[in-house]
N, C-alpha and C. Protein backbone atom coordinates (compact mmCIF):
# COMPACT_ATOMS: atom_id res chain seq x y z
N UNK A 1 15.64 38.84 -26.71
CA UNK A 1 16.84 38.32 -27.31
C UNK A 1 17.63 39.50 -27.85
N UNK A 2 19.05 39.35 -27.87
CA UNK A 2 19.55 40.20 -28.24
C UNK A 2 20.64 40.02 -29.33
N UNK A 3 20.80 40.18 -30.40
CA UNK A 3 21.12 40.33 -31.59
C UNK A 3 22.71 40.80 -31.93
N UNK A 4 23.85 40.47 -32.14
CA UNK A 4 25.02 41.07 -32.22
C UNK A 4 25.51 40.72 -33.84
N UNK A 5 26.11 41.55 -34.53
CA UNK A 5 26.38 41.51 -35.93
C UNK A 5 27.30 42.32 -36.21
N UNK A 6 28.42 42.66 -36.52
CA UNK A 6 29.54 43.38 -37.17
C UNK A 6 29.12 44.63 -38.20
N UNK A 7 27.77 43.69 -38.96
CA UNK A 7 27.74 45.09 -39.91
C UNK A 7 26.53 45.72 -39.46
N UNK A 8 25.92 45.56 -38.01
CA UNK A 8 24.31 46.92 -37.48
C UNK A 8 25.05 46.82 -36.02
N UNK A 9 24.41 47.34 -35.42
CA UNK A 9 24.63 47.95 -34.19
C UNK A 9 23.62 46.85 -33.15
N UNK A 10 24.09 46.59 -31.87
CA UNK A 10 23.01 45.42 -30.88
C UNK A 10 21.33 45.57 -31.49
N UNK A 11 20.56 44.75 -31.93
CA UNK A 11 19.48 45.04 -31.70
C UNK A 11 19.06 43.74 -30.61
N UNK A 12 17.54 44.42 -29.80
CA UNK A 12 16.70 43.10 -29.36
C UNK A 12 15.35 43.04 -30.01
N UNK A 13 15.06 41.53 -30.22
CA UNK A 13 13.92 41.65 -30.38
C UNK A 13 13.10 40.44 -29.92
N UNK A 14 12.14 39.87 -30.26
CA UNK A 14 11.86 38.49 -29.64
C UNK A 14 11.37 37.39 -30.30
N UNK A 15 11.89 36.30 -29.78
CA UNK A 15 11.30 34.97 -30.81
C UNK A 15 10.36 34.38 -31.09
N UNK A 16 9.89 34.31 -32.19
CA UNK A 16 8.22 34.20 -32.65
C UNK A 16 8.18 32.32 -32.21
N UNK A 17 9.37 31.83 -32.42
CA UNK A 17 9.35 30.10 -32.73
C UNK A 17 10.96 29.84 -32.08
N UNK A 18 10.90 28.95 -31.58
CA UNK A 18 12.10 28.26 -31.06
C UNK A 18 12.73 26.92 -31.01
N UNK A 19 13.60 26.30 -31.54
CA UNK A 19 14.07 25.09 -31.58
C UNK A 19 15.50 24.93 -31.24
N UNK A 20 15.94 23.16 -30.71
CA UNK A 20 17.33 23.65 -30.55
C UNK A 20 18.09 24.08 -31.69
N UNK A 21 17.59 23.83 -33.12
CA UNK A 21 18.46 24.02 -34.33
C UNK A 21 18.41 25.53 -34.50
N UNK A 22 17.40 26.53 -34.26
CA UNK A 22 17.36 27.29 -34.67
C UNK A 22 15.93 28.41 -33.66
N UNK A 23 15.95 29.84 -34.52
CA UNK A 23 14.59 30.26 -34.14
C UNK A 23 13.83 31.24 -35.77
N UNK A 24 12.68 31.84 -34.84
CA UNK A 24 12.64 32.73 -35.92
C UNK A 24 11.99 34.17 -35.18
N UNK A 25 12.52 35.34 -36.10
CA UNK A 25 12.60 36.62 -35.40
C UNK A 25 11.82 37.47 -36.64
N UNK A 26 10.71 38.43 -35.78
CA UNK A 26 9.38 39.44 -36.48
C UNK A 26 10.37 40.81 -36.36
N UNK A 27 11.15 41.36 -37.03
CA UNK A 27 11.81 42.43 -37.33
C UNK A 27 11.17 43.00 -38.37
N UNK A 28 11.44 44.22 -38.77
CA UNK A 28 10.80 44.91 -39.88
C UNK A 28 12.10 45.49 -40.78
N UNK A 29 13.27 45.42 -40.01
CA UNK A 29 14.74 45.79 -40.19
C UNK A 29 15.26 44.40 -40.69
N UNK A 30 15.08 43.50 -41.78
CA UNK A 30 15.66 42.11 -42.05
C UNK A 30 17.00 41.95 -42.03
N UNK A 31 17.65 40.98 -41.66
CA UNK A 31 18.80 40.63 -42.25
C UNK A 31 19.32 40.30 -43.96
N UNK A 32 20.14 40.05 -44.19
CA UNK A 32 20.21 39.62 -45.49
C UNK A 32 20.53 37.64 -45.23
N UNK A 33 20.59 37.18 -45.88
CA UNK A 33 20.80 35.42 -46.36
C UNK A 33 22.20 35.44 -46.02
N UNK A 34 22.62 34.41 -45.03
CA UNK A 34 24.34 34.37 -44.78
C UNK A 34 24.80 35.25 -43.70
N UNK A 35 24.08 36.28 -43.19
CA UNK A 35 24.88 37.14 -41.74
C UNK A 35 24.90 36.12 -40.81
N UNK A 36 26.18 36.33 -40.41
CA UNK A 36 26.57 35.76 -39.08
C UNK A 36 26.73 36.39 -37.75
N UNK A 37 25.63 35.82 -37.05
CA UNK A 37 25.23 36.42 -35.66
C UNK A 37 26.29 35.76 -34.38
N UNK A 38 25.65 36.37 -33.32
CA UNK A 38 25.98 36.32 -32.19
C UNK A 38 24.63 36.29 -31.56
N UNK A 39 23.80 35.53 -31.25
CA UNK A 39 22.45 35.55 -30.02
C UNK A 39 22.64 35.55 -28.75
N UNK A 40 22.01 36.50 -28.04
CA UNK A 40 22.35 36.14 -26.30
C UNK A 40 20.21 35.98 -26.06
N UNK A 41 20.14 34.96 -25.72
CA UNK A 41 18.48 34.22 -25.15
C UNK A 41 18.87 34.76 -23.61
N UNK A 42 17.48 35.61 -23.17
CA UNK A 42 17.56 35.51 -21.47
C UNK A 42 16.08 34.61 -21.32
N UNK A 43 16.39 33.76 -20.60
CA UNK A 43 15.67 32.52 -20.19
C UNK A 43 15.52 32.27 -19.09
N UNK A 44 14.76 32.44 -18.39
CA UNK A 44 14.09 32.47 -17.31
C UNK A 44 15.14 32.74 -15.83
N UNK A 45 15.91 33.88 -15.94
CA UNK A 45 16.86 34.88 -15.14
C UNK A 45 18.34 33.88 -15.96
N UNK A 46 18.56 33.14 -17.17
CA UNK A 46 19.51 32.80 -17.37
C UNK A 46 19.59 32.98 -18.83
N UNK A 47 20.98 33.32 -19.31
CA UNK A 47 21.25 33.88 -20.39
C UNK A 47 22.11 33.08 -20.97
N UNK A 48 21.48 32.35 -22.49
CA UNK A 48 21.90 31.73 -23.40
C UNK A 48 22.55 32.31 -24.56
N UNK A 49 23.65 31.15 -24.98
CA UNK A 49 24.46 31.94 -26.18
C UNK A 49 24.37 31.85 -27.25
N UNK A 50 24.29 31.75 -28.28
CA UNK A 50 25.08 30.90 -29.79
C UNK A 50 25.11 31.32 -30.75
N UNK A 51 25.49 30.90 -31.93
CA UNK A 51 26.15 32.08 -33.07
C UNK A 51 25.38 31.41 -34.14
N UNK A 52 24.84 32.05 -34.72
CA UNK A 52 23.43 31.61 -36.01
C UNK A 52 24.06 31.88 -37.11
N UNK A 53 23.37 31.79 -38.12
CA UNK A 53 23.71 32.52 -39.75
C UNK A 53 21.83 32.39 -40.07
N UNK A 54 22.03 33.49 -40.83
CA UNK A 54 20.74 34.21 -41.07
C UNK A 54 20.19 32.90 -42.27
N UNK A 55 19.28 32.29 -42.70
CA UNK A 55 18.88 31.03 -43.34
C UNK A 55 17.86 31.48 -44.87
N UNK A 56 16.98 32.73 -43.94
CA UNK A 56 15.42 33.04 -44.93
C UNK A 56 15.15 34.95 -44.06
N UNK A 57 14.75 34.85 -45.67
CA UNK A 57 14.70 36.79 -45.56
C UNK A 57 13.32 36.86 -46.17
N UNK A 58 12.20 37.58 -45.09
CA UNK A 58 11.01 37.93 -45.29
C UNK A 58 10.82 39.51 -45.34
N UNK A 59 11.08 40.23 -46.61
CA UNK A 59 11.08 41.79 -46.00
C UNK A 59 9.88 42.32 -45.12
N UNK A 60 10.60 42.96 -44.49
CA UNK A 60 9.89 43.69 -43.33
C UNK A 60 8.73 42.56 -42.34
N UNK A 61 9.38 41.50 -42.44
CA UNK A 61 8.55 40.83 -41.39
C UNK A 61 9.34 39.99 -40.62
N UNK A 62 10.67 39.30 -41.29
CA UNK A 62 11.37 39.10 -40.45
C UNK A 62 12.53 37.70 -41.00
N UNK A 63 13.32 37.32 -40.20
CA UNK A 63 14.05 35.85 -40.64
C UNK A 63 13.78 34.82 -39.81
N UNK A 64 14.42 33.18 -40.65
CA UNK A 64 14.77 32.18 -39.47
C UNK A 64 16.43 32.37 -39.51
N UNK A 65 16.44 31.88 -38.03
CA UNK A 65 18.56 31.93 -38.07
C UNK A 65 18.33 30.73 -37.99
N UNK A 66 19.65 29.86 -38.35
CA UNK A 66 19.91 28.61 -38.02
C UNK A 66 20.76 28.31 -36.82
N UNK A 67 20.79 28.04 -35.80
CA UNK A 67 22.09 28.08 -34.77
C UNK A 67 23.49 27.18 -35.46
N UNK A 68 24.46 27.67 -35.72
CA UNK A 68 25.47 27.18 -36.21
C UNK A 68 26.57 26.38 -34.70
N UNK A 69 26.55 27.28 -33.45
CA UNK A 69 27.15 26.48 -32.44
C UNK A 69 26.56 27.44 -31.46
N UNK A 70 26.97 26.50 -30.42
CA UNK A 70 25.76 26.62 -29.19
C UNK A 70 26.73 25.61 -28.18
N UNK A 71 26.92 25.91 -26.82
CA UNK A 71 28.03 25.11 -25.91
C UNK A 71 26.89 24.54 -25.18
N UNK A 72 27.26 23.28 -24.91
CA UNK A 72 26.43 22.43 -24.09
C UNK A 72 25.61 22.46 -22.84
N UNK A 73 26.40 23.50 -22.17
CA UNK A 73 25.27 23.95 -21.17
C UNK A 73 24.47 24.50 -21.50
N UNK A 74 24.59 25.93 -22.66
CA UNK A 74 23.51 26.35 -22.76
C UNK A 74 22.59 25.68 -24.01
N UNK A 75 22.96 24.76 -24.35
CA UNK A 75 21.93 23.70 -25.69
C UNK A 75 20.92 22.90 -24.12
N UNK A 76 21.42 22.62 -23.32
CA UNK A 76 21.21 21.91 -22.24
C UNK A 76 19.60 22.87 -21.51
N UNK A 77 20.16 24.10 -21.31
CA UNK A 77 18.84 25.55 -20.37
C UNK A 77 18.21 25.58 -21.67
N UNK A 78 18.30 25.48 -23.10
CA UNK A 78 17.34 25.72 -24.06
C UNK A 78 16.20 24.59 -24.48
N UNK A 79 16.74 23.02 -24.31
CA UNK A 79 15.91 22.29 -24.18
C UNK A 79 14.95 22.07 -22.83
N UNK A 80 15.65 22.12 -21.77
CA UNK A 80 14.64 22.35 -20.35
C UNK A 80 13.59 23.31 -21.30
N UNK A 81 13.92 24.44 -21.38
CA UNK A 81 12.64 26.53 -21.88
C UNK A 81 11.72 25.22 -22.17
N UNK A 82 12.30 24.46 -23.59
CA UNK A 82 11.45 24.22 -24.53
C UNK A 82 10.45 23.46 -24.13
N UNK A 83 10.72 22.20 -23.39
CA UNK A 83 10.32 21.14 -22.79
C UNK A 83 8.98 22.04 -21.96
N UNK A 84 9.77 22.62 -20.80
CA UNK A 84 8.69 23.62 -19.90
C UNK A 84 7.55 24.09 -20.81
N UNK A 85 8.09 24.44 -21.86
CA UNK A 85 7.20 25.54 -22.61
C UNK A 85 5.93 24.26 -23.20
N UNK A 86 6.10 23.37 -24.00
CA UNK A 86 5.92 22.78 -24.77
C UNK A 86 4.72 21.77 -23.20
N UNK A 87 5.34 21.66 -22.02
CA UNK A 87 4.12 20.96 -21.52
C UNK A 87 2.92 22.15 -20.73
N UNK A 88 3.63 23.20 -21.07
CA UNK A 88 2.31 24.38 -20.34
C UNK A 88 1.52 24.70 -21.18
N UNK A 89 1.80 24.47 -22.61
CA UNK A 89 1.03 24.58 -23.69
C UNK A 89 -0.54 23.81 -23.82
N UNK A 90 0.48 22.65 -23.21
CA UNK A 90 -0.27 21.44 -23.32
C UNK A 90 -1.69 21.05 -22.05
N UNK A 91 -0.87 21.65 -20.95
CA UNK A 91 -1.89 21.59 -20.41
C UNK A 91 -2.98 23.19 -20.02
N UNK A 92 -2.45 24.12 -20.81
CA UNK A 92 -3.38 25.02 -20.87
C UNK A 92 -4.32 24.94 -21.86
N UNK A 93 -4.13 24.19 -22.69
CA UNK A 93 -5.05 23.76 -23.76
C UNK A 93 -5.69 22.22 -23.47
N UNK A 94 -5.75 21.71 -22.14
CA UNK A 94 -6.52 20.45 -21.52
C UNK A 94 -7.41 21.19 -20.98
N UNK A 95 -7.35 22.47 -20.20
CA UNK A 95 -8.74 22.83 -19.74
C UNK A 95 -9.43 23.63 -20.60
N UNK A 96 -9.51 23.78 -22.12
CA UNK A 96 -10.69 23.86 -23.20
C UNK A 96 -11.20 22.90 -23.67
């Protein structure tokens, strides 16, 4: 994932947890409470958008963003990830 903000420079990093409302990101570089992002998600060769505000500040371990807007196609490729994700889980944990 890649990270856009007015007051740091692009960072990427990757998402520990994912929902359509939101995610959460293991940085050691935190945000502060209230930055307003720009997210670009690359998702399986397709690249998702939406603009967060920073929610919870864990120093040096990391935040949740909240997604503030998100356009319908790509709210649309983020529930498919999730869905996908959420039944491979499921059945990789049927053969234990």
């Amino acid at each position: 994932m890649e990270l856009l903000c007015s007051a740091m420079p692009p960072m990427r990093t990757e998402t520990d947890e994912i929902s359509l409302c939101g995610c959460y990101i293991k940085t050691v570089f935190t945000m502060d409470v209230g930055t307003k992002l720009v997210l670009v998600f690359s998702v399986k060769h397709n690249k998702i958008g939406a603009n967060g505000i920073v929610v919870t500040k864990y120093l040096q371990v990391g935040n949740d963003i909240d997604f503030v807007d998100i356009a319908t196609q790509d709210r649309l490729k983020l529930s498919d990830f999730i869905s996908e994700s959420e039944r491979d889980a499921v059945e990789g944990n049927a053969g234990t």
